[in-house]
N, C-alpha and C. Protein backbone atom coordinates (compact mmCIF):
# COMPACT_ATOMS: atom_id res chain seq x y z
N UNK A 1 189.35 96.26 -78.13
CA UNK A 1 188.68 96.87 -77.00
C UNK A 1 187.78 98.02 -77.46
N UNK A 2 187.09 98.42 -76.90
CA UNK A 2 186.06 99.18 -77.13
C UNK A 2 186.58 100.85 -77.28
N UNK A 3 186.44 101.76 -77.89
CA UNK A 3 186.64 102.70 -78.07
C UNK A 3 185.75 103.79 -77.11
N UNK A 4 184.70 103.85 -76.86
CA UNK A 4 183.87 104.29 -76.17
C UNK A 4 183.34 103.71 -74.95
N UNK A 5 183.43 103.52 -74.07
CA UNK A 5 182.99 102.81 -72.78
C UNK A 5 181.79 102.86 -72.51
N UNK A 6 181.03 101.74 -72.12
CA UNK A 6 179.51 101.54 -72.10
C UNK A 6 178.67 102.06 -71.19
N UNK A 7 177.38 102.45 -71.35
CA UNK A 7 176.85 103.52 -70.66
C UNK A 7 176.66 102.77 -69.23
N UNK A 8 176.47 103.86 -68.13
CA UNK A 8 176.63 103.72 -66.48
C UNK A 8 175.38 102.47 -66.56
N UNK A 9 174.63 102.40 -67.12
CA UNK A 9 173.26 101.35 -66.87
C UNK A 9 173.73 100.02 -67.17
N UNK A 10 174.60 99.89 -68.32
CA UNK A 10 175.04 98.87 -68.78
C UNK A 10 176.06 98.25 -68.20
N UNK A 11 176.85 99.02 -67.59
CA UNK A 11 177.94 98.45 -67.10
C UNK A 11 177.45 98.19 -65.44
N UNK A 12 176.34 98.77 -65.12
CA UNK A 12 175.73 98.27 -63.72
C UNK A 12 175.43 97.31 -64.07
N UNK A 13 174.03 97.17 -65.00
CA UNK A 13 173.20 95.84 -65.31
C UNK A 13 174.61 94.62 -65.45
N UNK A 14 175.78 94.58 -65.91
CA UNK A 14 176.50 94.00 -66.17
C UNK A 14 177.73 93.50 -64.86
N UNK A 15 177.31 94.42 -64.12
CA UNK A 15 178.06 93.91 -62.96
C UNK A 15 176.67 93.10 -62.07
N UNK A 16 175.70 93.58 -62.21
CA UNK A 16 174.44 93.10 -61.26
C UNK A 16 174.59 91.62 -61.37
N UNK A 17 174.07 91.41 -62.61
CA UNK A 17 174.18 90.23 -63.53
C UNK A 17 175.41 89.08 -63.06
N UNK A 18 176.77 89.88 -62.91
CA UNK A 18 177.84 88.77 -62.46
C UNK A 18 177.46 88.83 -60.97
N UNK A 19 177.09 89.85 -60.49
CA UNK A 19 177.02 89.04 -59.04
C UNK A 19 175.92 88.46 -58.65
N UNK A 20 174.72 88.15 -59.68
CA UNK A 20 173.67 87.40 -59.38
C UNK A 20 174.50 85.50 -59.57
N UNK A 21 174.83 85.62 -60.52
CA UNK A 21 175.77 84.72 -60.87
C UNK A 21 176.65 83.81 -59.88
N UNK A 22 177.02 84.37 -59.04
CA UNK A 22 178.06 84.57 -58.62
C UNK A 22 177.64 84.06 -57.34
N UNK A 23 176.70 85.06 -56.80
CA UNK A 23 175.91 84.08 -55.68
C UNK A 23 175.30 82.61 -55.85
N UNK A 24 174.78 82.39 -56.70
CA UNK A 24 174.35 80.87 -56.86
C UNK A 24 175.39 79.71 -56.00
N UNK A 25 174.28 79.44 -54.97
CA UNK A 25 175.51 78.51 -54.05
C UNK A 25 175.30 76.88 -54.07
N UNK A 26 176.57 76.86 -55.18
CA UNK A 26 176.59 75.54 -55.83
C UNK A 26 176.37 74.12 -54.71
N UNK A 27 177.34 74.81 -53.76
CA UNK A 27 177.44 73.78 -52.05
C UNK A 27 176.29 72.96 -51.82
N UNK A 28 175.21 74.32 -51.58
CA UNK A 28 173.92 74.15 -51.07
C UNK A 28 172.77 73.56 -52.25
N UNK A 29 173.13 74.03 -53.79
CA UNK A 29 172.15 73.28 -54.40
C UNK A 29 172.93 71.53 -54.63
N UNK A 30 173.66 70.99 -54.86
CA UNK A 30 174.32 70.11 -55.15
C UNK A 30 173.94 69.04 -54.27
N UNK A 31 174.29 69.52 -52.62
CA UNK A 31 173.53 68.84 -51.44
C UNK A 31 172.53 68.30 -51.82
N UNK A 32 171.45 69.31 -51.77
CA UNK A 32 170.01 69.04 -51.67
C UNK A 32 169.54 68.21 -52.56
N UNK A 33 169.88 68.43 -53.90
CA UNK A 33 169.91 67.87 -54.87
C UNK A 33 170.45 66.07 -54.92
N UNK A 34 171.56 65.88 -54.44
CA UNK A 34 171.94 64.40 -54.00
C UNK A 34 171.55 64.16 -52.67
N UNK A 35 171.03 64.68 -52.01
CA UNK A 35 170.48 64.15 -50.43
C UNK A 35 171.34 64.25 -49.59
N UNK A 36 172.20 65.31 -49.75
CA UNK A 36 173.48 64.95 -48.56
C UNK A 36 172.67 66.71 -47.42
N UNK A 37 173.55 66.64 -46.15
CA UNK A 37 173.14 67.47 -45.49
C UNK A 37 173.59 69.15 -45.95
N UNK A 38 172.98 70.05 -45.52
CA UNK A 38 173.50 71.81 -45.93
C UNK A 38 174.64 71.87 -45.22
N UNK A 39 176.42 72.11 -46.11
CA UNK A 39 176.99 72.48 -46.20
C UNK A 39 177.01 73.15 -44.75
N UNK A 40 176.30 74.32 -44.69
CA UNK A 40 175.94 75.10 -43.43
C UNK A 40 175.88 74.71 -42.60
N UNK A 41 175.60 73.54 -42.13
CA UNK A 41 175.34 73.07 -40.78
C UNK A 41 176.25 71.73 -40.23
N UNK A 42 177.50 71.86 -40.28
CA UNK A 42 178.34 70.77 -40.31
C UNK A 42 179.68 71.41 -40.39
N UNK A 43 180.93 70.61 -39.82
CA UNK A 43 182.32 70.78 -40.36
C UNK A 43 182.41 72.49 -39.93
N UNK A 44 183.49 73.13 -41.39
CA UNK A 44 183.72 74.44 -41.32
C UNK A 44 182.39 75.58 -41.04
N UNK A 45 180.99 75.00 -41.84
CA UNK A 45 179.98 75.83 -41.93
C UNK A 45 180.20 76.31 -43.46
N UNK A 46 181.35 75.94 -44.00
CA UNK A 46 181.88 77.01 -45.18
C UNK A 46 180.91 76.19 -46.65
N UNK A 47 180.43 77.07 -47.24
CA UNK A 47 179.27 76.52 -48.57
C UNK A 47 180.56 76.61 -49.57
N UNK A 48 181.32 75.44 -49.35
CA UNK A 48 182.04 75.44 -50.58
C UNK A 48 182.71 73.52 -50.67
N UNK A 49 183.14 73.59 -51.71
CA UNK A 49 183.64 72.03 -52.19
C UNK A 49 184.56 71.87 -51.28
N UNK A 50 185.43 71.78 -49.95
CA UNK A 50 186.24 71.44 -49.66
C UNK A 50 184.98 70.64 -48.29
N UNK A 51 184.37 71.67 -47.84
CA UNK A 51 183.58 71.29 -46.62
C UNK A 51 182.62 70.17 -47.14
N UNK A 52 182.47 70.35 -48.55
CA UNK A 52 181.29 69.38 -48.68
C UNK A 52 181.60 67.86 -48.44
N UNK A 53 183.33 68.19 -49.05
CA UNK A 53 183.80 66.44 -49.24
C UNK A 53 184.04 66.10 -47.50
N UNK A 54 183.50 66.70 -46.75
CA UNK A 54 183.51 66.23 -45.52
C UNK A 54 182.68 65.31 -45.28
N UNK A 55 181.41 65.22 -46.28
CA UNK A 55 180.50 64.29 -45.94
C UNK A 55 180.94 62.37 -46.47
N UNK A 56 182.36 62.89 -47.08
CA UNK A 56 183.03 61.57 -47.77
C UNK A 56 181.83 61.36 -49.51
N UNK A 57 181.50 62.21 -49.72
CA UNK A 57 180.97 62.11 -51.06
C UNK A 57 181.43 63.29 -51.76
N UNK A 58 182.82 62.50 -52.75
CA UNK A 58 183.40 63.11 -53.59
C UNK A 58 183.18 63.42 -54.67
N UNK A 59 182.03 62.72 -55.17
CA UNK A 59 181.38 63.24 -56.35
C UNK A 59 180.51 65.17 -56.09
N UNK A 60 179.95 65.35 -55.01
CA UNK A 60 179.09 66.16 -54.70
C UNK A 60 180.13 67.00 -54.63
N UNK A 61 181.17 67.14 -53.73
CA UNK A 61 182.38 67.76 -53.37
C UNK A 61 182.96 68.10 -55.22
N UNK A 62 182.90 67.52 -56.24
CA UNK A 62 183.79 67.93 -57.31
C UNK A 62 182.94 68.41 -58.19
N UNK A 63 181.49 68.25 -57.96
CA UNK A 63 180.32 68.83 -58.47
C UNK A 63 180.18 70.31 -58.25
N UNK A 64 180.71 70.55 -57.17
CA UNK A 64 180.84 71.68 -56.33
C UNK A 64 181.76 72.73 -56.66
N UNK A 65 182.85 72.12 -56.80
CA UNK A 65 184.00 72.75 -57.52
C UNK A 65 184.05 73.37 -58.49
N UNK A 66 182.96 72.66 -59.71
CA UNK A 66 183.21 72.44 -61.19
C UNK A 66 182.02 73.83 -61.24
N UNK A 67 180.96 73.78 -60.60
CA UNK A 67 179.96 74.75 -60.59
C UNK A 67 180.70 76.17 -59.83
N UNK A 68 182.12 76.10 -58.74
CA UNK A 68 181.65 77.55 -58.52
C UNK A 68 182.68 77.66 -59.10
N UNK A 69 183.43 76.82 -60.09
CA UNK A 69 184.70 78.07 -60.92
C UNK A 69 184.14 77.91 -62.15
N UNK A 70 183.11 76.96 -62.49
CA UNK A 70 182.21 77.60 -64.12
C UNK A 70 181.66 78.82 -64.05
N UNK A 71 181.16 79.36 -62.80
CA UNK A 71 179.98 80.60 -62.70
C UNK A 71 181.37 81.76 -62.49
N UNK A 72 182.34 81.53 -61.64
CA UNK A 72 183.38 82.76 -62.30
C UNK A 72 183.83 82.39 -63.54
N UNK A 73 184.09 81.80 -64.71
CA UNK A 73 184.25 81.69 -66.13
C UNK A 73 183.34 82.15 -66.62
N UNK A 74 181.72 81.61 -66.88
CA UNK A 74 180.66 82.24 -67.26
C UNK A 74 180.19 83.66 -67.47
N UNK A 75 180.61 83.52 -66.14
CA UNK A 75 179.49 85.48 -65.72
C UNK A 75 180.24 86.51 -66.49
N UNK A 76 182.29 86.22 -66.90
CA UNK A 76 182.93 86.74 -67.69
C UNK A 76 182.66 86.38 -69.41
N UNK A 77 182.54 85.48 -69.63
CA UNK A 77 182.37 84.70 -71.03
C UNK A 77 180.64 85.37 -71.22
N UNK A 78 179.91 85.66 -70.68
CA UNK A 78 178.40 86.07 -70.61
C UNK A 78 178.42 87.74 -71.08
N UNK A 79 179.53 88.49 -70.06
CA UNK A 79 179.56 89.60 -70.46
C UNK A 79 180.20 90.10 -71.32
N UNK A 80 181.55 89.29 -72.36
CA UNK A 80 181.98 89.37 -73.42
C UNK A 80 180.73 89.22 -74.53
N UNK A 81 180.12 88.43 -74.13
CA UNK A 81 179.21 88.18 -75.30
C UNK A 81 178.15 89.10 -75.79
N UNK A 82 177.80 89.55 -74.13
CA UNK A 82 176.86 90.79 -74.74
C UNK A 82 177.39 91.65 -75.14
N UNK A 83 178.76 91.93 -75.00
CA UNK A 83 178.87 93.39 -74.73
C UNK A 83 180.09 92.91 -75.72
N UNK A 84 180.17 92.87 -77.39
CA UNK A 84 181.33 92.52 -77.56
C UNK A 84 182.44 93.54 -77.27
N UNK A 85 183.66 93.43 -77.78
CA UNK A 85 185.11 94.33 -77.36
C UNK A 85 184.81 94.93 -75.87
N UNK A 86 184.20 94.09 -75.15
CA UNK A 86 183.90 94.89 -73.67
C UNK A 86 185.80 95.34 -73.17
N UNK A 87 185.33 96.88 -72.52
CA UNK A 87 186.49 97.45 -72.23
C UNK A 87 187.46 96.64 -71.01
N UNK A 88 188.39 96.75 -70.52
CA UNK A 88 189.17 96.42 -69.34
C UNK A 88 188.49 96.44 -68.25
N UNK A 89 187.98 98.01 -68.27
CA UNK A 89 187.31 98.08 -67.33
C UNK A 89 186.35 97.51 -66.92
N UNK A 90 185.36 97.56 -67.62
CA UNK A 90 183.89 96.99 -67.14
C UNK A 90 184.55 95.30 -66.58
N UNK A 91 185.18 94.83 -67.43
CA UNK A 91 185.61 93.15 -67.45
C UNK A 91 186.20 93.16 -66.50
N UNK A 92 187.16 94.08 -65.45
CA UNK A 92 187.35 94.12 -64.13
C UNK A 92 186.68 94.04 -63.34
N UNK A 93 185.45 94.89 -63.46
CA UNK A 93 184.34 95.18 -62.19
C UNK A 93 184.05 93.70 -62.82
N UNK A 94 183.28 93.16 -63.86
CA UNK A 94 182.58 92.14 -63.43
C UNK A 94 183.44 90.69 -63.06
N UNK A 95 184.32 90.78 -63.17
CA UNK A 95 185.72 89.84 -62.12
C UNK A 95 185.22 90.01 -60.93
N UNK A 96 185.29 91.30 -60.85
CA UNK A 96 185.41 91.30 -58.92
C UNK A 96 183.79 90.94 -58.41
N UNK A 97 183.04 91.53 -59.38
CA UNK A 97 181.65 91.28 -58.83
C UNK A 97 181.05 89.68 -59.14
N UNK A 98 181.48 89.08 -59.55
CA UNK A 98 181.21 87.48 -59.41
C UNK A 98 181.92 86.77 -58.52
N UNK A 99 183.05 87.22 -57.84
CA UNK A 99 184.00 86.80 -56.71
C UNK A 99 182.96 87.18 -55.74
N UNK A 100 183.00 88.45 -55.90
CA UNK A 100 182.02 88.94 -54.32
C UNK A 100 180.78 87.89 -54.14
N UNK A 101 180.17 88.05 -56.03
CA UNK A 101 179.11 87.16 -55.27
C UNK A 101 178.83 85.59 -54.62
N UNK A 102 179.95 85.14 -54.75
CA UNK A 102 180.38 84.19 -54.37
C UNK A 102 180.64 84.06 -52.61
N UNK A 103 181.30 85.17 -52.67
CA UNK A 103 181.76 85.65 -50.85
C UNK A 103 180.73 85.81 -50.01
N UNK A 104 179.77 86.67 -50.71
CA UNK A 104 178.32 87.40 -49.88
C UNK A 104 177.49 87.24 -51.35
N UNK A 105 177.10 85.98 -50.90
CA UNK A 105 175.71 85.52 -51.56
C UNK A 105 174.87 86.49 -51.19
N UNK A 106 173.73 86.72 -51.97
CA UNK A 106 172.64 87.21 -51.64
C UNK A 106 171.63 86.30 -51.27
N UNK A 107 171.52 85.42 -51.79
CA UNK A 107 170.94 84.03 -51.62
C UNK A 107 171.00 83.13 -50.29
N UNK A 108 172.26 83.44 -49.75
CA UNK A 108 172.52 82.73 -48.37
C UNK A 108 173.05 84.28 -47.15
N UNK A 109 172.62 84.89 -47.52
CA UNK A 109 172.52 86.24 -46.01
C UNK A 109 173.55 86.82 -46.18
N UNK A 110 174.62 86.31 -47.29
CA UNK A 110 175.90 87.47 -47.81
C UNK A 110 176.80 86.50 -46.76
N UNK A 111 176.77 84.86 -46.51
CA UNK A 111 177.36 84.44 -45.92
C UNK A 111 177.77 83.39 -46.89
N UNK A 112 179.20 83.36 -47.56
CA UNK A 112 179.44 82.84 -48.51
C UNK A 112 180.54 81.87 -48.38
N UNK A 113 181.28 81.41 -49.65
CA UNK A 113 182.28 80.75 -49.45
C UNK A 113 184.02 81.35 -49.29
N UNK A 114 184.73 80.28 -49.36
CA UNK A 114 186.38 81.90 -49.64
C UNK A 114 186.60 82.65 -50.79
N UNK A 115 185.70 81.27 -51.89
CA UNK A 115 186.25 82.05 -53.06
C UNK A 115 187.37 81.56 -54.10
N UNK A 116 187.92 80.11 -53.44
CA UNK A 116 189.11 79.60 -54.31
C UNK A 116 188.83 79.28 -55.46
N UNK A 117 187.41 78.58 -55.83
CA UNK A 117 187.33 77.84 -56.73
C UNK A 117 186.83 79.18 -57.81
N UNK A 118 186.16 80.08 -57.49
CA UNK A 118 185.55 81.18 -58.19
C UNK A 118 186.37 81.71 -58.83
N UNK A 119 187.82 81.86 -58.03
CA UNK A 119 188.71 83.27 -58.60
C UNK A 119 189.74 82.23 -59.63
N UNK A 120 189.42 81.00 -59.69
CA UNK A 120 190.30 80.35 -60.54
C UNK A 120 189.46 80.03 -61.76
N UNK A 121 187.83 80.17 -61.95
CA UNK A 121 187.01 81.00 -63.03
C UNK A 121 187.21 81.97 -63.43
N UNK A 122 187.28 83.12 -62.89
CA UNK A 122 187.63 83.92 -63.26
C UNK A 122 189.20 84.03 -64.28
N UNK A 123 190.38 83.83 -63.35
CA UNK A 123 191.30 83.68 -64.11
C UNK A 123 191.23 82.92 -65.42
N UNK A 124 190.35 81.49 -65.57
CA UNK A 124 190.54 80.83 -66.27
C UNK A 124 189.52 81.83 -67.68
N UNK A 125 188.78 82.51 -67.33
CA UNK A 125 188.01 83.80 -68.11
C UNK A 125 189.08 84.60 -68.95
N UNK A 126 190.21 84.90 -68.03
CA UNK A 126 191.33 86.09 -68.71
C UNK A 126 192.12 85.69 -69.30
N UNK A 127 192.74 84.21 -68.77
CA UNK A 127 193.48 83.43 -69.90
C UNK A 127 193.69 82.21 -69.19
N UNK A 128 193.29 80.93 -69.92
CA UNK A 128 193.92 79.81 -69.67
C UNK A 128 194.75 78.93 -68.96
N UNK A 129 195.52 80.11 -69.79
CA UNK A 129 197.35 79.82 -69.67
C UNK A 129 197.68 80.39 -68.09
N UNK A 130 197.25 81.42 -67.91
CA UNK A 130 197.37 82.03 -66.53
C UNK A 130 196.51 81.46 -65.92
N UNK A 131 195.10 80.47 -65.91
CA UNK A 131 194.86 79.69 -64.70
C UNK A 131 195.76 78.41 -64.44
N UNK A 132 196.41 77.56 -65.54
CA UNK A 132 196.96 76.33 -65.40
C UNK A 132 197.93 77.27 -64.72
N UNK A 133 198.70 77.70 -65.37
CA UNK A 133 200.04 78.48 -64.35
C UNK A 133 199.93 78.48 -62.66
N UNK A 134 198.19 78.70 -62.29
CA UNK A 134 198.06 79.00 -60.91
C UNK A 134 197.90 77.82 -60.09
N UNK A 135 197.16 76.88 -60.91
CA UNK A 135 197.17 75.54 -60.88
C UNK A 135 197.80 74.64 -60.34
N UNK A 136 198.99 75.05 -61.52
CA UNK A 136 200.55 74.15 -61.35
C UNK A 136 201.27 74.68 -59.91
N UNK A 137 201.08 76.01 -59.59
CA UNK A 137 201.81 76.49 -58.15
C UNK A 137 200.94 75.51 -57.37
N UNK A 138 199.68 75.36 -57.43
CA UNK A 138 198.85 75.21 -56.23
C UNK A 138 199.57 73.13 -56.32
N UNK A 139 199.41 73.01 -57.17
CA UNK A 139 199.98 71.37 -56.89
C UNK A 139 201.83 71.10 -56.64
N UNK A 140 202.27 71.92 -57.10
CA UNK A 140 203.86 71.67 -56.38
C UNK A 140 203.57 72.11 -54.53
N UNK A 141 202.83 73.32 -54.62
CA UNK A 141 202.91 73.73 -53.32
C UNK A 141 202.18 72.33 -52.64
N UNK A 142 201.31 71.71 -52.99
CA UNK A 142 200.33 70.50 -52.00
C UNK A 142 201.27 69.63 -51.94
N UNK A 143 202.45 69.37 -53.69
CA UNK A 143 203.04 68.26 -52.87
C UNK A 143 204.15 68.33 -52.03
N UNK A 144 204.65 69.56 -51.98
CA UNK A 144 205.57 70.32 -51.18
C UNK A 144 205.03 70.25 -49.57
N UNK A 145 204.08 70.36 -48.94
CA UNK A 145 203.70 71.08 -48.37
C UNK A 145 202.64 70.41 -47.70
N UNK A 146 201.57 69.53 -48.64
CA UNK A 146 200.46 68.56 -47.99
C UNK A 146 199.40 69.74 -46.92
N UNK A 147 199.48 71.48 -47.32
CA UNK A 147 198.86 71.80 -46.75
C UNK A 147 198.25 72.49 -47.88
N UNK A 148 196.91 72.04 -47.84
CA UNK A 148 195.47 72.93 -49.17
C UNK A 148 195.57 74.25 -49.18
N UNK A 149 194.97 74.90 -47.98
CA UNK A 149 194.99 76.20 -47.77
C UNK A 149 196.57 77.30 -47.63
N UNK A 150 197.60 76.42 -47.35
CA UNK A 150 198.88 77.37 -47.72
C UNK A 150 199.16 77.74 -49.41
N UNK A 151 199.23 75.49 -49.77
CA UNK A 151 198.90 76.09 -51.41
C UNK A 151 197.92 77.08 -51.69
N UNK A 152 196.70 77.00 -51.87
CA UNK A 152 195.91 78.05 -52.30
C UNK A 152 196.53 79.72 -52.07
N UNK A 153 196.64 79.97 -51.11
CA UNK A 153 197.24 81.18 -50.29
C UNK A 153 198.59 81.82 -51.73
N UNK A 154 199.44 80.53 -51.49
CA UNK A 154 200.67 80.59 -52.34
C UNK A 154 200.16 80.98 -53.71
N UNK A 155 198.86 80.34 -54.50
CA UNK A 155 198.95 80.12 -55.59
C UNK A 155 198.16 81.27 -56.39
N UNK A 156 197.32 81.64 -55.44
CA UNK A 156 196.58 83.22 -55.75
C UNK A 156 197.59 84.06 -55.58
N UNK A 157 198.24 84.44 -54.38
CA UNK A 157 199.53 85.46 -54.59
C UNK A 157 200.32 85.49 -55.68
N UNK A 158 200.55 84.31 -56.12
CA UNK A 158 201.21 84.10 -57.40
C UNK A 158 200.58 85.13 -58.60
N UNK A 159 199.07 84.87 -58.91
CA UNK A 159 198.40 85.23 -60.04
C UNK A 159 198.69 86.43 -60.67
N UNK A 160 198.78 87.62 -59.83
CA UNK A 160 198.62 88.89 -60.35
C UNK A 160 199.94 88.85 -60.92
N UNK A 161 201.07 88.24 -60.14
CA UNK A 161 202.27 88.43 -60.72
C UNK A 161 203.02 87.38 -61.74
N UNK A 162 202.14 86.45 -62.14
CA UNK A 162 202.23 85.89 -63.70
C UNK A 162 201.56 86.79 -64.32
N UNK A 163 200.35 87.49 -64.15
CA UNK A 163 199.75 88.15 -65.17
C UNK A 163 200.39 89.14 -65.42
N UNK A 164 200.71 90.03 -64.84
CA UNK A 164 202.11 91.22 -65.14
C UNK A 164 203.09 90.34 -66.21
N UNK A 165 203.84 89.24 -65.32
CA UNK A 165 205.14 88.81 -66.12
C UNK A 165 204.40 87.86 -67.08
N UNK A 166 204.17 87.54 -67.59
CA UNK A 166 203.17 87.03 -68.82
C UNK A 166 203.22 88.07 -69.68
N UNK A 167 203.26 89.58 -69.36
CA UNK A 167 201.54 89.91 -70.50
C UNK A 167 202.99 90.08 -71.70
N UNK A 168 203.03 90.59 -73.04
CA UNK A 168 203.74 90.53 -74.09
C UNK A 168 204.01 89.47 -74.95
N UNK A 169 203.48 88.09 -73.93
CA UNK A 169 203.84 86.73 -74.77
C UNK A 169 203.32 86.01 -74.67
N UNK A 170 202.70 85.89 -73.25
CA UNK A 170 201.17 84.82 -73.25
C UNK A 170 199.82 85.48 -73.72
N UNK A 171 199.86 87.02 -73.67
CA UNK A 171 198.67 87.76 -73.28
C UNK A 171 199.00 89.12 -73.01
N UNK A 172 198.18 89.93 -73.14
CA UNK A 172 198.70 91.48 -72.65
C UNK A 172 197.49 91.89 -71.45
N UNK A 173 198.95 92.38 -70.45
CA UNK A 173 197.79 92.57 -69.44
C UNK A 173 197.88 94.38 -69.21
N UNK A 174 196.29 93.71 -68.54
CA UNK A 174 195.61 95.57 -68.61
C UNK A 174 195.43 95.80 -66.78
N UNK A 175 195.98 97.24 -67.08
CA UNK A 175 196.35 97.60 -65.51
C UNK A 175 194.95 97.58 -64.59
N UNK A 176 193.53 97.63 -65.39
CA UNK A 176 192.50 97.80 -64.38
C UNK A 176 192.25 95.48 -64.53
N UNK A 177 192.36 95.50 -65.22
CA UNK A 177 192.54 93.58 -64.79
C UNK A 177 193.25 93.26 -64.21
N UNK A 178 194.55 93.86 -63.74
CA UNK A 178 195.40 93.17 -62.88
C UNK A 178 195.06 93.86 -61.23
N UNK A 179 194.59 94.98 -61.39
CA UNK A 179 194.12 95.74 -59.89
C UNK A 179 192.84 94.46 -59.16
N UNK A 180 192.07 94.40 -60.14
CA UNK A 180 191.10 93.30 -60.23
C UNK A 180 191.52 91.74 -59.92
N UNK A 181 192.37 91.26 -59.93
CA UNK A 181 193.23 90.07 -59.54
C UNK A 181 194.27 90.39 -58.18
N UNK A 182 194.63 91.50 -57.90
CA UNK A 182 195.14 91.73 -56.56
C UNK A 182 193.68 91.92 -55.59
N UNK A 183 192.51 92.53 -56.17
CA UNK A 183 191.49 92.22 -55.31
C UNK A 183 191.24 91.49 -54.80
N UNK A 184 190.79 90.48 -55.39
CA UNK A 184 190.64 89.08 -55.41
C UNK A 184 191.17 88.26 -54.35
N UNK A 185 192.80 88.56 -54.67
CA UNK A 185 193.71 87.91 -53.89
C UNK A 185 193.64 88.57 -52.56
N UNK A 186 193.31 89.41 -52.35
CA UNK A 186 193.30 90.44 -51.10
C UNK A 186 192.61 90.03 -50.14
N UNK A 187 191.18 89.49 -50.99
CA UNK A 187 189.96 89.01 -50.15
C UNK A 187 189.87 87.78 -49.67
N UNK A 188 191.06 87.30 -51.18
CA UNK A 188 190.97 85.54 -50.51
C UNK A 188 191.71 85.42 -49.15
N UNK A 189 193.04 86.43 -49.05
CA UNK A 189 193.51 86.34 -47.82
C UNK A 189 192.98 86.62 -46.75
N UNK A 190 191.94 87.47 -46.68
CA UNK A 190 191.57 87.86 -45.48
C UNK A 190 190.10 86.73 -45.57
N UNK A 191 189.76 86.34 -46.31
CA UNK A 191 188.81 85.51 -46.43
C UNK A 191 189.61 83.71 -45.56
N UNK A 192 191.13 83.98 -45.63
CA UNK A 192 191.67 82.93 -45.02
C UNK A 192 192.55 83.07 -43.90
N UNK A 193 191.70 84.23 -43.43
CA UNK A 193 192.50 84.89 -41.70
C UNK A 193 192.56 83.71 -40.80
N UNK A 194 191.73 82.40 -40.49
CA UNK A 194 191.66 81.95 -39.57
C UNK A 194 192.76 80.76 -39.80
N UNK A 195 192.88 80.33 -41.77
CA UNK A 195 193.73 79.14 -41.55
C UNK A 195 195.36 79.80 -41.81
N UNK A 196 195.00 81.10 -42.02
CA UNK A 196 196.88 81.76 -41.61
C UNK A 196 197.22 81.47 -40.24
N UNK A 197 195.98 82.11 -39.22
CA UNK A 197 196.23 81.08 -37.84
C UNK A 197 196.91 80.52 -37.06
N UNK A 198 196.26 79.79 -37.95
CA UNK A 198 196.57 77.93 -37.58
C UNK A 198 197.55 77.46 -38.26
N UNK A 199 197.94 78.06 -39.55
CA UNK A 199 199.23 77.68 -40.13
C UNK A 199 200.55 78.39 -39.28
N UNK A 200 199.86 79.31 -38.52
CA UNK A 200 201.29 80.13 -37.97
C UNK A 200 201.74 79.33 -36.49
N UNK A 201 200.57 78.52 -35.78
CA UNK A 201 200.63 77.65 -35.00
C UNK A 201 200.91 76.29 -35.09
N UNK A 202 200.41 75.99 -36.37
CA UNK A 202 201.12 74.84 -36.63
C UNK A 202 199.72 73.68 -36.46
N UNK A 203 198.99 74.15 -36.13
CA UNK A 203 197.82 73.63 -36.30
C UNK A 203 196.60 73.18 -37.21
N UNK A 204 197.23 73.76 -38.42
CA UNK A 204 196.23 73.40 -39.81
C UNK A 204 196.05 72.25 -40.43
N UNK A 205 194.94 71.44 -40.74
CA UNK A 205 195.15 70.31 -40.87
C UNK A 205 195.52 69.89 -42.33
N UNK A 206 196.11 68.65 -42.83
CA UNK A 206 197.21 68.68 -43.64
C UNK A 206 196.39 67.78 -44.59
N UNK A 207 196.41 67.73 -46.13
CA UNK A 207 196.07 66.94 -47.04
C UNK A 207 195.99 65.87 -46.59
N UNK A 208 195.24 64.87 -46.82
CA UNK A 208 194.90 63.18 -46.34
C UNK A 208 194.66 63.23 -44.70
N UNK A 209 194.85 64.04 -43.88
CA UNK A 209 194.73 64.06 -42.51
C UNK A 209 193.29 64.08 -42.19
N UNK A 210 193.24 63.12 -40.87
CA UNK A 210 191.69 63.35 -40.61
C UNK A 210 191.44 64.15 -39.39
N UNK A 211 190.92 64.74 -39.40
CA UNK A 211 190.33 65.62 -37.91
C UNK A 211 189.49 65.33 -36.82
N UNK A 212 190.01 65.59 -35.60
CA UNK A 212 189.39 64.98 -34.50
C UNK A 212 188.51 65.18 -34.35
């Protein structure tokens, strides 16, 4: 890690940078790009891979996926590179600032996606081992459960607290990276106020289920 922490310009330009990143809305170029309709105007409204596979084109839908948790991997793997031994810190802010930009595009009016596929870039940025870990919750919980959005819910809450109980043997974790992963998780929840809901009603719709 860096001994000296990088000057206020650099570590802006370096958060700017992940959330330019970050905004790029994979949903909406992917669409356009295969001819399917804007994300935006259909289904949830939500510019992300779950709404897209509404159009029953699962290729576009996993295209989708693969682009918004590469751009949270990237925008981290981008700023290691410039910036080698980049500190905890800075590598926190630009965690959170490629999530955000994901949330509040600049590109689409700061009207973004939840964020699942991003923050599991990200993780997969800090270690591997701690995204499969989040992974593996999120698929016992689906087959447990047959509900997407509870797994997800379940499987981000999980994160911060593998990365704590992890660090000494998978990885060592750093207290401004793990504040940075409870962010995350913070936003995804409130980013998933409406299907807590509906899960508390009983109304959320369930893996393989089709909607009226």
């Amino acid at each position: 890690m860096l001994t000296t922490p990088p000057s206020l310009a650099l570590t802006a330009g370096l958060v700017l940078l992940a959330y330019l990143i970050g905004s790029i809305p994979f949903a909406v170029v992917v669409s356009k790009l295969m001819g399917l309709q804007d994300p935006r105007s259909y289904g949830s409204k939500n510019p992300g891979a779950t709404n897209v596979l509404r159009t029953g084109n699962k290729k576009a839908a996993a295209l989708t996926l693969l682009g918004d948790a590469a751009k949270g991997w990237f925008a981290l793997w981008l700023a290691g590179t410039l910036v080698p031994g980049i500190s905890p810190a800075v590598f926190a802010l630009v965690a959170v600032a490629v999530f955000l930009g994901h949330v509040f595009p600049i590109f689409l009016g700061f009207k973004g996606g939840k964020g699942v596929a991003t923050a599991l870039g990200v993780l997969a940025a800090i270690n591997l081992w701690l995204a499969l870990a989040v992974v593996a919750t999120w698929l016992i919980m689906a087959v447990l459960t047959r509900y997407s959005s509870l797994s997800a819910l379940v499987a981000s809450f999980c994160a911060p607290i593998f990365y704590v109980l992890g660090s000494g043997t998978a990885w060592y974790a750093h207290t401004q990276i793990t504040l940075a992963i409870a962010v995350i998780v913070a936003i995804l929840f409130w980013r998933h106020a409406a299907n807590i809901s509906r899960l508390i009603k009983g109304t959320e719709s369930k893996i393989g289920s089709k909607k009226k």
